[in-house]
PDB file of N, CA and C in Angstrom:
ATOM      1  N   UNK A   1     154.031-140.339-102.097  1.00  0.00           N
ATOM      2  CA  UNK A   1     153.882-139.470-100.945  1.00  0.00           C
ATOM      3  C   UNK A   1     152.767-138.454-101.184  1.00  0.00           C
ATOM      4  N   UNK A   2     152.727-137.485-102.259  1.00  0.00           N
ATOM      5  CA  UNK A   2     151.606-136.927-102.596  1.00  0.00           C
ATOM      6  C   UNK A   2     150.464-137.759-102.580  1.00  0.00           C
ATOM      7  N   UNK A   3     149.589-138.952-102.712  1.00  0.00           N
ATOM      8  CA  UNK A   3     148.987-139.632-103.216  1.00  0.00           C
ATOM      9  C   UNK A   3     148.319-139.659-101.113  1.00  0.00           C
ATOM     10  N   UNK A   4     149.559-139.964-100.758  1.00  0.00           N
ATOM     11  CA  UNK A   4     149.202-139.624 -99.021  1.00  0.00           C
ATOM     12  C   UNK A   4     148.486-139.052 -98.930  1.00  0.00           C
ATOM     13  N   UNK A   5     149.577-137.981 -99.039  1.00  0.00           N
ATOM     14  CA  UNK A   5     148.973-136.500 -98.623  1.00  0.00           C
ATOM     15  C   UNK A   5     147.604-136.320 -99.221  1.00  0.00           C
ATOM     16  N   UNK A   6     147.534-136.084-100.243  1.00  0.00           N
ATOM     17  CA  UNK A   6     145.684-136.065-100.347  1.00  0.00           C
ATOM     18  C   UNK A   6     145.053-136.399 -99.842  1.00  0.00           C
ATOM     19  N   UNK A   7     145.659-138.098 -99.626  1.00  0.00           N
ATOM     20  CA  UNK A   7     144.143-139.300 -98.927  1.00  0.00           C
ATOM     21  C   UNK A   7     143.620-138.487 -97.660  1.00  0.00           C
ATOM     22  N   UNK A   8     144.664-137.634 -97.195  1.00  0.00           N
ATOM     23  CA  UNK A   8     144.828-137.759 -95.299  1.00  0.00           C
ATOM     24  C   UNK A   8     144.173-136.313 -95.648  1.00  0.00           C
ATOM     25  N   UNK A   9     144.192-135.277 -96.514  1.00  0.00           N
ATOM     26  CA  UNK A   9     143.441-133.937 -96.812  1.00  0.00           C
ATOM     27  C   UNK A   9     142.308-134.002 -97.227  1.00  0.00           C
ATOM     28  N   UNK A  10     141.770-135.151 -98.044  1.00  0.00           N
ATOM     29  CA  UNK A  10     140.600-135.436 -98.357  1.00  0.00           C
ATOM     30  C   UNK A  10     139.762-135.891 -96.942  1.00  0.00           C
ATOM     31  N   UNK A  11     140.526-136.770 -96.443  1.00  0.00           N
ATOM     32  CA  UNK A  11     139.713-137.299 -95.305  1.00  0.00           C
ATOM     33  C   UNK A  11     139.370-136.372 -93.599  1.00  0.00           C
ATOM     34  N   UNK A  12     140.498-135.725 -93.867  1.00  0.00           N
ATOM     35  CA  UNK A  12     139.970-134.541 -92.565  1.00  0.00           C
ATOM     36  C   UNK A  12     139.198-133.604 -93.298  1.00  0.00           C
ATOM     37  N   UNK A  13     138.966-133.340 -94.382  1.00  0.00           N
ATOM     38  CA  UNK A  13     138.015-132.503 -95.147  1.00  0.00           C
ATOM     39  C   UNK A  13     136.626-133.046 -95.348  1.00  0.00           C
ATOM     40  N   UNK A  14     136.922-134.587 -95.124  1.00  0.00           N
ATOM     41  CA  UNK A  14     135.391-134.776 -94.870  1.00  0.00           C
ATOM     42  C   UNK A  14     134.922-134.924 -93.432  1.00  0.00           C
ATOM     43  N   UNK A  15     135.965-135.498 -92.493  1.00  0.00           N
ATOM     44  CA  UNK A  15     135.315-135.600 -90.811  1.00  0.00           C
ATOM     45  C   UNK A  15     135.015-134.276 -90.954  1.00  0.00           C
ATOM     46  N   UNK A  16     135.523-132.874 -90.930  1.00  0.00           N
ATOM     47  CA  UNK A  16     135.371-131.701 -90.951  1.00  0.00           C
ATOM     48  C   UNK A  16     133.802-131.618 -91.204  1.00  0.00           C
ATOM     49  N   UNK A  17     133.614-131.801 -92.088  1.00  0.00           N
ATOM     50  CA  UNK A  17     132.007-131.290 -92.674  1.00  0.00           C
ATOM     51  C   UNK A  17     130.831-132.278 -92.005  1.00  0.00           C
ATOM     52  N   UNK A  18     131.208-133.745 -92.139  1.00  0.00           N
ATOM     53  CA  UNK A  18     130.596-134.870 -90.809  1.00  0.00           C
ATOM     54  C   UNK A  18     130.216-133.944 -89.952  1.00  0.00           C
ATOM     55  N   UNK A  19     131.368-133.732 -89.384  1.00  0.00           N
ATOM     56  CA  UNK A  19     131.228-133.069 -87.996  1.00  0.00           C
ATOM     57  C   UNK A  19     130.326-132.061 -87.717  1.00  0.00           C
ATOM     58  N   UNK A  20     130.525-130.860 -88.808  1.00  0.00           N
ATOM     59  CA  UNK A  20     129.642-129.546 -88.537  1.00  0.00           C
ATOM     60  C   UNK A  20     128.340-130.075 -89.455  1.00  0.00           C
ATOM     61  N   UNK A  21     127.928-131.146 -90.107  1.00  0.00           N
ATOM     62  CA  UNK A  21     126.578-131.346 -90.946  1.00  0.00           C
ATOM     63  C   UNK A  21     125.618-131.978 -89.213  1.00  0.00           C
ATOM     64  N   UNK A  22     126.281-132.799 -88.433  1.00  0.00           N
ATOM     65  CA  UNK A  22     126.237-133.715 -87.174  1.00  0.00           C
ATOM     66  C   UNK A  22     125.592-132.159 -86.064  1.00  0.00           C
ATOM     67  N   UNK A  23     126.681-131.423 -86.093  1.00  0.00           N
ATOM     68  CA  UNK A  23     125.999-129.897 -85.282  1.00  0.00           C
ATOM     69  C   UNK A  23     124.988-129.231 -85.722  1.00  0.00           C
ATOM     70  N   UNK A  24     124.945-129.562 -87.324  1.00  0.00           N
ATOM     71  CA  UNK A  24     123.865-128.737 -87.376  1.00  0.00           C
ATOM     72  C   UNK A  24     122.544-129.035 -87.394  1.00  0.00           C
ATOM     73  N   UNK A  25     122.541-130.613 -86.961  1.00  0.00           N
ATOM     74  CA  UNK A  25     121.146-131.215 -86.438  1.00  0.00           C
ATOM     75  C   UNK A  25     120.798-130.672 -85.219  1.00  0.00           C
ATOM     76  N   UNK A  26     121.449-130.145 -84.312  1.00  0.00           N
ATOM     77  CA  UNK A  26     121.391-129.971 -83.172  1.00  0.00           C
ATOM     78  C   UNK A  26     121.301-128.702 -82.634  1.00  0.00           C
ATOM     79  N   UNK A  27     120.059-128.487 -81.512  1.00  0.00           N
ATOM     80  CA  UNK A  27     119.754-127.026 -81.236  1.00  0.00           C
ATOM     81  C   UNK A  27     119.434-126.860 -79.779  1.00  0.00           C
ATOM     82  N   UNK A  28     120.140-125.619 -78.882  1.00  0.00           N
ATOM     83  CA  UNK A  28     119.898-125.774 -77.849  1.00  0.00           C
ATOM     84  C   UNK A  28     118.986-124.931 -77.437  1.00  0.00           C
ATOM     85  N   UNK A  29     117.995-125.164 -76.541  1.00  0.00           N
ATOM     86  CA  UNK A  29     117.147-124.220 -76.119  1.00  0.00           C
ATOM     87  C   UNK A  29     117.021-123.894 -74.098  1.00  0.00           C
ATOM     88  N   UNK A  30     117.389-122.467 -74.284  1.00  0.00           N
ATOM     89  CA  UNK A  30     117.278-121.734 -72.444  1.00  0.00           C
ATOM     90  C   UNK A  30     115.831-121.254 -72.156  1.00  0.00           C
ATOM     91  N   UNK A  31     115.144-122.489 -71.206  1.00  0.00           N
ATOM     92  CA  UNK A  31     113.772-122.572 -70.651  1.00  0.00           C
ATOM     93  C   UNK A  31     113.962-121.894 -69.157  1.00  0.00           C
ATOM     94  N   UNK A  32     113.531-120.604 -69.080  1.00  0.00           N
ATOM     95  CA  UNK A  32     113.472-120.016 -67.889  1.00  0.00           C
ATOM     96  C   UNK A  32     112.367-121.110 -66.579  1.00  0.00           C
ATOM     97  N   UNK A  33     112.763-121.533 -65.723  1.00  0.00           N
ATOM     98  CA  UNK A  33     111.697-122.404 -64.692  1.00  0.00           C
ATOM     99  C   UNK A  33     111.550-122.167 -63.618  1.00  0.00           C
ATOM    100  N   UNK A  34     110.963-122.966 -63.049  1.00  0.00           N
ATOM    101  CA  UNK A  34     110.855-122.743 -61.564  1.00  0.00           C
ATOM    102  C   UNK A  34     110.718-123.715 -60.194  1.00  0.00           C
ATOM    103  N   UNK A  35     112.223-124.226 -60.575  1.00  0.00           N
ATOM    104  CA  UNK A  35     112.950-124.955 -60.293  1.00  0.00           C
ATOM    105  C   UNK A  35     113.850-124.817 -58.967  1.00  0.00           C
ATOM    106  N   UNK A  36     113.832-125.297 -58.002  1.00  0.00           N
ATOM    107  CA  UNK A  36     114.024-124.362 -56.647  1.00  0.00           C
ATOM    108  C   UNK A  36     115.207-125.725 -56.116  1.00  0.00           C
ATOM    109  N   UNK A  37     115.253-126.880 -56.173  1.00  0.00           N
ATOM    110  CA  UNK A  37     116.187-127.550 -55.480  1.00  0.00           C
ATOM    111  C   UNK A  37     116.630-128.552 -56.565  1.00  0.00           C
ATOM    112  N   UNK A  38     117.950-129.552 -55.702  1.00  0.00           N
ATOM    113  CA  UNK A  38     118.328-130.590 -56.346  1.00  0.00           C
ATOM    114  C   UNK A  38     117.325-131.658 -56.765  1.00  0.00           C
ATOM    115  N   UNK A  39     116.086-132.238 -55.927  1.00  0.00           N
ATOM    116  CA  UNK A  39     115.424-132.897 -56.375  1.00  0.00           C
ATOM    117  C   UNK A  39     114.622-132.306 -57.821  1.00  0.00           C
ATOM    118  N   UNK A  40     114.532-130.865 -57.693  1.00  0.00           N
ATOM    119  CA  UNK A  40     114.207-130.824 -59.105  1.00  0.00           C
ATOM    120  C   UNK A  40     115.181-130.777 -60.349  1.00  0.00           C
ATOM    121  N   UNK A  41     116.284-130.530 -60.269  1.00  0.00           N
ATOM    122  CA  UNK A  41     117.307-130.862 -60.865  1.00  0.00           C
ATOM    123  C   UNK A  41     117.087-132.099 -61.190  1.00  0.00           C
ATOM    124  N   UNK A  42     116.989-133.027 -61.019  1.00  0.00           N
ATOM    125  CA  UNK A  42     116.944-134.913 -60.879  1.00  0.00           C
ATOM    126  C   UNK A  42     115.623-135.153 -62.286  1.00  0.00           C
ATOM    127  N   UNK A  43     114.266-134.553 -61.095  1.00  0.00           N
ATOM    128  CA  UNK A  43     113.380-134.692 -62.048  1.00  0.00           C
ATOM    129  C   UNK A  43     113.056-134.211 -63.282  1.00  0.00           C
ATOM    130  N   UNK A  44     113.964-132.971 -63.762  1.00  0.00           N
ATOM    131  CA  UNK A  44     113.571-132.378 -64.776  1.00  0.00           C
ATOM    132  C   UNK A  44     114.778-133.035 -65.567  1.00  0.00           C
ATOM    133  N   UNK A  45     115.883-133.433 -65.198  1.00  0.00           N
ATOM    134  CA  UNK A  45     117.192-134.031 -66.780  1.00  0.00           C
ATOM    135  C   UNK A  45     116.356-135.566 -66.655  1.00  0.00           C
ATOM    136  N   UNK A  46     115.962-136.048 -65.895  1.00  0.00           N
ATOM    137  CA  UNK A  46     115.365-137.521 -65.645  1.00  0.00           C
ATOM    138  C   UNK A  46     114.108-137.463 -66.751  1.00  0.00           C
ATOM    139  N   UNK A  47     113.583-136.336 -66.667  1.00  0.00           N
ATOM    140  CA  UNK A  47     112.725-136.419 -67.377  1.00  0.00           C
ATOM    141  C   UNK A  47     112.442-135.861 -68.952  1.00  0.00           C
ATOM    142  N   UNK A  48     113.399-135.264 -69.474  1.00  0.00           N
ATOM    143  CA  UNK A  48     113.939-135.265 -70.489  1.00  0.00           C
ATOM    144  C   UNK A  48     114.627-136.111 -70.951  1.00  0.00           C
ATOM    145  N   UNK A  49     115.094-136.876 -70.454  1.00  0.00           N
ATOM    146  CA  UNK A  49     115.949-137.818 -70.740  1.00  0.00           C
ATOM    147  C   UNK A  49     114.879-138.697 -71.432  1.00  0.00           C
ATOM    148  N   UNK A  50     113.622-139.017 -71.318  1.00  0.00           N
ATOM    149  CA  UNK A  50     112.557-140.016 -71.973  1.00  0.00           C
ATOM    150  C   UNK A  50     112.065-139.036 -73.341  1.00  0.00           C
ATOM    151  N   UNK A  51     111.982-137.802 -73.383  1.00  0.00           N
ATOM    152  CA  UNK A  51     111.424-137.031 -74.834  1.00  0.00           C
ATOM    153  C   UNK A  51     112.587-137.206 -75.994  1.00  0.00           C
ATOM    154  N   UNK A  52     111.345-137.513 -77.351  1.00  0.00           N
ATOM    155  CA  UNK A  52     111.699-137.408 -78.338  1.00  0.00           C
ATOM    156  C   UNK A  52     112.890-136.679 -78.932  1.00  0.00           C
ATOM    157  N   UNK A  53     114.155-137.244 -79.704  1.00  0.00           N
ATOM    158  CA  UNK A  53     114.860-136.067 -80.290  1.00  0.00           C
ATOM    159  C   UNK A  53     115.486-135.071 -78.814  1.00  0.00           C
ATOM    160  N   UNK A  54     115.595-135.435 -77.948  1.00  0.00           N
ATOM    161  CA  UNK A  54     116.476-134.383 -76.972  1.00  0.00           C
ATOM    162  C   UNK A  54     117.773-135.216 -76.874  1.00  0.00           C
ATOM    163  N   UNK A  55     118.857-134.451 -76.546  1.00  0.00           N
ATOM    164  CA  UNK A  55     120.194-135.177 -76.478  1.00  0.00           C
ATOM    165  C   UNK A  55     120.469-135.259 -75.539  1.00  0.00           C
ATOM    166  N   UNK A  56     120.502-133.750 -74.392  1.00  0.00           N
ATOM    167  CA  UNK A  56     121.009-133.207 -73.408  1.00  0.00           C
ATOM    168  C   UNK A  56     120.078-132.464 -72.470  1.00  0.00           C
ATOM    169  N   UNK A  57     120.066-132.997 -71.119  1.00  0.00           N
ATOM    170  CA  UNK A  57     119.529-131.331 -70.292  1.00  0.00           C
ATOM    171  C   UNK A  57     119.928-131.199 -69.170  1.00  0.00           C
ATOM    172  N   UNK A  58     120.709-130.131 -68.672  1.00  0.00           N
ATOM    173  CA  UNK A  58     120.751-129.508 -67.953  1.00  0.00           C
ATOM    174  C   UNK A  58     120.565-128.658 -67.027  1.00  0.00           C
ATOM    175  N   UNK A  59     120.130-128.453 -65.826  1.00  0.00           N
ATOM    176  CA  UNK A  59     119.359-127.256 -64.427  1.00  0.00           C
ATOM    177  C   UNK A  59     119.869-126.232 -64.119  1.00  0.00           C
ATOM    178  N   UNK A  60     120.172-125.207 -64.371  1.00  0.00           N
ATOM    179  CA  UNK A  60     120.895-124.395 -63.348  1.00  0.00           C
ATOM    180  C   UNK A  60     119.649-123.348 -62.644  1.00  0.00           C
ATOM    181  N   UNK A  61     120.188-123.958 -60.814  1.00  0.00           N
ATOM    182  CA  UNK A  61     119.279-123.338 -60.460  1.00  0.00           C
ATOM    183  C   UNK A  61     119.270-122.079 -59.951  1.00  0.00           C
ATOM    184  N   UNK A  62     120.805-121.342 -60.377  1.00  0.00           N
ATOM    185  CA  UNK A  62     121.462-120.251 -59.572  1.00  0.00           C
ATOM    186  C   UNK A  62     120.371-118.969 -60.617  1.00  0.00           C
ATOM    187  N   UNK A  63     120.378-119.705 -62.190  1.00  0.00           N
ATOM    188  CA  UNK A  63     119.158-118.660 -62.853  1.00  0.00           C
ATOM    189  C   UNK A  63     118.230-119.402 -63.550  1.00  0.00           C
ATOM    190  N   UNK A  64     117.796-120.322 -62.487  1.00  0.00           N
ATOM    191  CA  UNK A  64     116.343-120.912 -62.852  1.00  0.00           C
ATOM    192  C   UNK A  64     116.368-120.943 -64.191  1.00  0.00           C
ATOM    193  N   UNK A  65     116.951-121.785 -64.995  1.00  0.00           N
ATOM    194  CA  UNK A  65     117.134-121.903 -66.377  1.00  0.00           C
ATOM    195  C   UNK A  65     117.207-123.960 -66.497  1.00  0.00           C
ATOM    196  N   UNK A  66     116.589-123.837 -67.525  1.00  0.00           N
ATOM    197  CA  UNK A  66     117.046-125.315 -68.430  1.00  0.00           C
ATOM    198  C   UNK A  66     117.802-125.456 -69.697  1.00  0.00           C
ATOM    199  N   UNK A  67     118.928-126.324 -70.167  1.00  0.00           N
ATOM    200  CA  UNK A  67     119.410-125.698 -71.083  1.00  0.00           C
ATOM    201  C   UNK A  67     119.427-127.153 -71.886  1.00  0.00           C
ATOM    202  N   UNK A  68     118.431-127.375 -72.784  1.00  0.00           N
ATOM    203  CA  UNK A  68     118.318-128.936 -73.538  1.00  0.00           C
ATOM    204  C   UNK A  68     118.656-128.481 -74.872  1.00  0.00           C
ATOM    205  N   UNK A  69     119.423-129.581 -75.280  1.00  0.00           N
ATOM    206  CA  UNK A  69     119.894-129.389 -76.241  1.00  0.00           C
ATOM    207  C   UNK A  69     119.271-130.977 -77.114  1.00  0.00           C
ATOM    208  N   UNK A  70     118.344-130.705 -78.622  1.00  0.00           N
ATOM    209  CA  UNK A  70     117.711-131.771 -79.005  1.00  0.00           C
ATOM    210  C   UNK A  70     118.226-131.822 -80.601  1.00  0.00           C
ATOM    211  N   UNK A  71     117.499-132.909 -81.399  1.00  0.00           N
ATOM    212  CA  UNK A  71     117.419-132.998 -82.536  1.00  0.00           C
ATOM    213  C   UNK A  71     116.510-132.239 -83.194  1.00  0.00           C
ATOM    214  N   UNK A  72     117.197-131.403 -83.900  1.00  0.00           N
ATOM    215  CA  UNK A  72     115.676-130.897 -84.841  1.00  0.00           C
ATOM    216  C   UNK A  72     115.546-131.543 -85.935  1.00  0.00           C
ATOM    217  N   UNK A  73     113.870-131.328 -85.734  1.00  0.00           N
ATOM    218  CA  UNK A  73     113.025-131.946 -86.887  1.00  0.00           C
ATOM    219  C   UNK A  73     112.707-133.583 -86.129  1.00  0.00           C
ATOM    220  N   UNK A  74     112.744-133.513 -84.983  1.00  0.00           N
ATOM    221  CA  UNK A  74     112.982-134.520 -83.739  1.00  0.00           C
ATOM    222  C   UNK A  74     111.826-133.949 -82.666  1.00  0.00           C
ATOM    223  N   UNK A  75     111.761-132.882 -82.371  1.00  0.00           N
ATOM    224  CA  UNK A  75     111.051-131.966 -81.503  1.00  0.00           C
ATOM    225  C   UNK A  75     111.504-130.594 -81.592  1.00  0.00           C
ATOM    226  N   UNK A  76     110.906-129.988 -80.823  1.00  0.00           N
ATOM    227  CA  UNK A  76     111.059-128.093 -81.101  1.00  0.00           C
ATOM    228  C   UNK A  76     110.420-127.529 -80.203  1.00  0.00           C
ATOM    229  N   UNK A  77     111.031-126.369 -79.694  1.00  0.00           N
ATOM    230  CA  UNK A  77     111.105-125.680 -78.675  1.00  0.00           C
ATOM    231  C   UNK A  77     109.554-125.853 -77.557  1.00  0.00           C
ATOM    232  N   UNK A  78     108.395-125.670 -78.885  1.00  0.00           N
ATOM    233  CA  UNK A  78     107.173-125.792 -78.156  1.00  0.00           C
ATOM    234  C   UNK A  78     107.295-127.062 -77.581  1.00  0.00           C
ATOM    235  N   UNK A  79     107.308-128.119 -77.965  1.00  0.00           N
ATOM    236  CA  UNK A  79     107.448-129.451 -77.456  1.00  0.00           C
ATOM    237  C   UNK A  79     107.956-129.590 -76.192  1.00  0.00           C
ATOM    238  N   UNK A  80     109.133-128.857 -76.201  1.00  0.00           N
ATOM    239  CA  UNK A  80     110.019-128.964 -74.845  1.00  0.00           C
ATOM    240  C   UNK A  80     109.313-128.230 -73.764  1.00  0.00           C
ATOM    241  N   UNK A  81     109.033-126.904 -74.102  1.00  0.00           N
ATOM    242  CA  UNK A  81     108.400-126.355 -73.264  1.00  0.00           C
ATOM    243  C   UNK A  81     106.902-127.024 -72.488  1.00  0.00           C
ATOM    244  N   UNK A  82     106.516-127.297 -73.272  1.00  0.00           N
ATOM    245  CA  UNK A  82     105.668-129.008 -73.196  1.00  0.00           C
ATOM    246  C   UNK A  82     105.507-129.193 -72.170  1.00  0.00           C
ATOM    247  N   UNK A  83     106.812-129.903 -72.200  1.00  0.00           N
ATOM    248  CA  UNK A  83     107.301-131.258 -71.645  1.00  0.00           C
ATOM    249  C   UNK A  83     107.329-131.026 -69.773  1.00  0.00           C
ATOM    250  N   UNK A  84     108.296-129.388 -70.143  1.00  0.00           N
ATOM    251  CA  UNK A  84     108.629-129.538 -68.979  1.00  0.00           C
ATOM    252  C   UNK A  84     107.424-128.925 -67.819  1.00  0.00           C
ATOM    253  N   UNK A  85     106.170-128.787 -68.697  1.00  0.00           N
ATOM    254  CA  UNK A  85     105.426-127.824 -67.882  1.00  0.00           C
ATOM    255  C   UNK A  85     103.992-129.274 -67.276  1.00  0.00           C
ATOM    256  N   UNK A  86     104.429-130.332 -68.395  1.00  0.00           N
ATOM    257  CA  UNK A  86     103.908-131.743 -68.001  1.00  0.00           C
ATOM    258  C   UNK A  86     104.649-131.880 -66.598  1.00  0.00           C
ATOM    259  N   UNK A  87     106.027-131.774 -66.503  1.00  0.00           N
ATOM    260  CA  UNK A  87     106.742-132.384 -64.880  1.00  0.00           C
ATOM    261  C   UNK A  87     106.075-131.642 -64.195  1.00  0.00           C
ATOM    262  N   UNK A  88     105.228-130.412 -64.010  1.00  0.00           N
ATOM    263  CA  UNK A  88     104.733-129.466 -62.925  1.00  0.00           C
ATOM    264  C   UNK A  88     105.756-128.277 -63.262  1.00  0.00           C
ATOM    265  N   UNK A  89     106.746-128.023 -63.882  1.00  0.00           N
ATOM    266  CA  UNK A  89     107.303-126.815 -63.676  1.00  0.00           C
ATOM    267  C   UNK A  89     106.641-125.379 -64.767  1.00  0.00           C
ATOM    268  N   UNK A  90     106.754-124.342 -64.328  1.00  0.00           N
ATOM    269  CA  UNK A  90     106.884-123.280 -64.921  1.00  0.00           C
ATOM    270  C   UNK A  90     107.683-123.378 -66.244  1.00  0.00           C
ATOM    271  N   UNK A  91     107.548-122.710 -67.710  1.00  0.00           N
ATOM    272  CA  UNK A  91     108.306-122.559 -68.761  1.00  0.00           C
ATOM    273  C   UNK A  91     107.936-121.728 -68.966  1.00  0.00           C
ATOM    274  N   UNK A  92     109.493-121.031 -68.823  1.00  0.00           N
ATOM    275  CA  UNK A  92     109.371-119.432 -69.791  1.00  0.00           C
ATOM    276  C   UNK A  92     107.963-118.593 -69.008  1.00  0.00           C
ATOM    277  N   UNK A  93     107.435-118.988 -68.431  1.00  0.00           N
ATOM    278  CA  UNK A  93     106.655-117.365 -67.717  1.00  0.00           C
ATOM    279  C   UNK A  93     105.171-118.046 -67.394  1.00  0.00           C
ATOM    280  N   UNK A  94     105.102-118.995 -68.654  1.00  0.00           N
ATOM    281  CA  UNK A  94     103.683-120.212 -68.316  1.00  0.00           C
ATOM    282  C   UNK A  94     103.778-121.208 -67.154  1.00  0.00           C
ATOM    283  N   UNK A  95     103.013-120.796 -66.350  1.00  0.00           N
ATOM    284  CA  UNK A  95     102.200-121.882 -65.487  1.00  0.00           C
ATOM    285  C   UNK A  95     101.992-123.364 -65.562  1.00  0.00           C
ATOM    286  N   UNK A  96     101.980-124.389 -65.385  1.00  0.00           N
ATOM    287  CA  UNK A  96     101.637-125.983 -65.199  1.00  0.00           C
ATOM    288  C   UNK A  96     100.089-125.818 -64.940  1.00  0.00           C
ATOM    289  N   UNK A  97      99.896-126.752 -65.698  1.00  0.00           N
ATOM    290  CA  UNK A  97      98.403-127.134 -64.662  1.00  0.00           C
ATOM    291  C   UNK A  97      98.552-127.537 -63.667  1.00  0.00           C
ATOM    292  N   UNK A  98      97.632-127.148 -62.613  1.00  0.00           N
ATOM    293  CA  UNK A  98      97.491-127.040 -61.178  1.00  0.00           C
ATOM    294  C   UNK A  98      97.515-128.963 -60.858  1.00  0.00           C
ATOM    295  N   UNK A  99      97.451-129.694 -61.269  1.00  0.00           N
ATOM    296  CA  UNK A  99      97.257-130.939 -61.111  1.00  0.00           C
ATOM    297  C   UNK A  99      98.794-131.368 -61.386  1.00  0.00           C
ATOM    298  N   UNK A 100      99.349-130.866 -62.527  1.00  0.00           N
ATOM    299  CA  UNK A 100     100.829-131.277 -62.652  1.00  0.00           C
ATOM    300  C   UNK A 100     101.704-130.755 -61.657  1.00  0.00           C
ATOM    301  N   UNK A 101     101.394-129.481 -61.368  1.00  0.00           N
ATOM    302  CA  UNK A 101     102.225-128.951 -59.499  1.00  0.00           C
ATOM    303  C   UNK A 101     101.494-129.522 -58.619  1.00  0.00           C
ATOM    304  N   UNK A 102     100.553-129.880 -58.119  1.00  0.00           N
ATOM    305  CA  UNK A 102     100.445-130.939 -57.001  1.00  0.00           C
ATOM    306  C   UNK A 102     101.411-132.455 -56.643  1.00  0.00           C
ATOM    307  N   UNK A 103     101.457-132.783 -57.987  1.00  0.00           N
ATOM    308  CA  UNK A 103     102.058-133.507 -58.508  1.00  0.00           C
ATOM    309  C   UNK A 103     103.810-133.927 -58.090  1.00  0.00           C
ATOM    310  N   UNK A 104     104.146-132.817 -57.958  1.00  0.00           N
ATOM    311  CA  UNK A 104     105.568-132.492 -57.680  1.00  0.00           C
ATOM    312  C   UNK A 104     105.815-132.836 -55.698  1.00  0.00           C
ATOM    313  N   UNK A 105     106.987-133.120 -55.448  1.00  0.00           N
ATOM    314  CA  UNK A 105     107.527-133.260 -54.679  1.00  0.00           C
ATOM    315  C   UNK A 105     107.325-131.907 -53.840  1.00  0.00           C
ATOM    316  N   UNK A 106     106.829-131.698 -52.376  1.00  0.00           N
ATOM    317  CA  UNK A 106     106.396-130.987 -51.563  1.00  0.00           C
ATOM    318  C   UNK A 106     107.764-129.580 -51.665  1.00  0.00           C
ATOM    319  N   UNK A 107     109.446-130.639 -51.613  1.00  0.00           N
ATOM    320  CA  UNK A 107     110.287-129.604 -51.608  1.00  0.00           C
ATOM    321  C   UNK A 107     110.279-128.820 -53.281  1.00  0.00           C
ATOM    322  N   UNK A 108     109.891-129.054 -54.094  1.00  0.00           N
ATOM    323  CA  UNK A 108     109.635-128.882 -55.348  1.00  0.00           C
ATOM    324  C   UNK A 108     108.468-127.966 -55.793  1.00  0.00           C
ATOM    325  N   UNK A 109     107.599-127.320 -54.805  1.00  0.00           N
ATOM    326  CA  UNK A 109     106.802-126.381 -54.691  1.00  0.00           C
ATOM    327  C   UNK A 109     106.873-125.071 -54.918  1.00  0.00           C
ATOM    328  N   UNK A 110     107.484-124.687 -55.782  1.00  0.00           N
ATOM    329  CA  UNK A 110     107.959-123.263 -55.748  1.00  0.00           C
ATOM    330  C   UNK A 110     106.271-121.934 -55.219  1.00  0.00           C
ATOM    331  N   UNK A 111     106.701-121.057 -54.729  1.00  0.00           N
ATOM    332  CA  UNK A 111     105.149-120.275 -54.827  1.00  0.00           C
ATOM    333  C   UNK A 111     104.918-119.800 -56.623  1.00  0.00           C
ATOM    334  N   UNK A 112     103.963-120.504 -56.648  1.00  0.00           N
ATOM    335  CA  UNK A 112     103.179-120.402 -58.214  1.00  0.00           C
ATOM    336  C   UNK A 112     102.338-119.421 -57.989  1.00  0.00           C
ATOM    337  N   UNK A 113     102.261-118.047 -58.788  1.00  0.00           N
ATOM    338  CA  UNK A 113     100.743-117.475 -58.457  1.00  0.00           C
ATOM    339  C   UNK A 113      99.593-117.702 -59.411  1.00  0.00           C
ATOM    340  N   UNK A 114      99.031-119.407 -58.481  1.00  0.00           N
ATOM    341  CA  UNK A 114      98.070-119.907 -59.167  1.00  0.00           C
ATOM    342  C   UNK A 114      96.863-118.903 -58.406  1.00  0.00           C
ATOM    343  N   UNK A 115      95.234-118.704 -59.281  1.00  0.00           N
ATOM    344  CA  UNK A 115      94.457-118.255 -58.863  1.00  0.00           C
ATOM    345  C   UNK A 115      93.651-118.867 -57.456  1.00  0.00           C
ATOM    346  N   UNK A 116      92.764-118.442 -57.191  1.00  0.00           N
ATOM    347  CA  UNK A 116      91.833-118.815 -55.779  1.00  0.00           C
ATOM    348  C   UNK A 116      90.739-119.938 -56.444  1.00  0.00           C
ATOM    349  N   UNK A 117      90.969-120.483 -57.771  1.00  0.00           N
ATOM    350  CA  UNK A 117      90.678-121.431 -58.261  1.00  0.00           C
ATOM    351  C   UNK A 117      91.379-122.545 -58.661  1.00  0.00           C
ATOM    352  N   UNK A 118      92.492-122.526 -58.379  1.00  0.00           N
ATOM    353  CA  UNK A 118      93.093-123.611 -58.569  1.00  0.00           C
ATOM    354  C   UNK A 118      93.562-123.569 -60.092  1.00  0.00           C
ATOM    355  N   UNK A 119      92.880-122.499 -60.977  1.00  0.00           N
ATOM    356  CA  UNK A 119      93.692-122.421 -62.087  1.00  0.00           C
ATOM    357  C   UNK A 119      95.033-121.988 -61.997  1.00  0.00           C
ATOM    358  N   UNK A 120      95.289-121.498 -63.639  1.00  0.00           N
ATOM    359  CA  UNK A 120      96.667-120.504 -63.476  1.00  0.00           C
ATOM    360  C   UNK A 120      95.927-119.814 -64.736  1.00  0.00           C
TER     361      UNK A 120
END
């Protein structure tokens, strides 16, 4: 019976550490955007869903936030921010290139204050 008992203490002592070694690959990052409807909801987890090392992403558009959760040492924060400024959106306070917001779906237009050049 002791001989049990160990096996079964040894072995939740190791899922235990599995488990939190498994979390600690994993890092989530809150991308402020500018993200205005459901179709962008769609396009931005749709489109994370193809980058390197990401697990998870999520829209909320009540505070214009993204909340991806990836592999590190997989990709990293700059990457993501990247990524999402490749779909046309805003990250964190940076601008898209003016070609990647054209780009976007008409309802997906948020007002950008791009310059009288078409930069940002």
């Amino acid at each position: 019976m002791k001989t049990l008992t160990t096996i079964v203490l040894l072995f939740a002592a190791g899922f235990t550490t599995m488990a939190q070694d498994s979390n600690d690959k994993f890092s989530t990052l809150q991308i402020e955007t500018s993200a205005v409807c459901d179709m962008c909801v769609a396009t931005i987890e749709k489109g994370f869903a193809f980058e390197k090392g990401v697990k998870n992403a999520s829209v909320n558009l009540d505070d214009n936030t993204v909340s991806v959760t990836y592999r590190k040492g997989k990709t990293d924060p700059d990457a993501l921010r990247g990524a999402l400024l490749k779909m046309g959106y805003a990250a964190d306070g940076v601008l898209p290139d003016k070609k990647d917001y054209d780009n976007l779906h008409h309802c997906c237009k948020a007002d950008l204050p791009f310059d009288d050049h078409g930069d940002h």
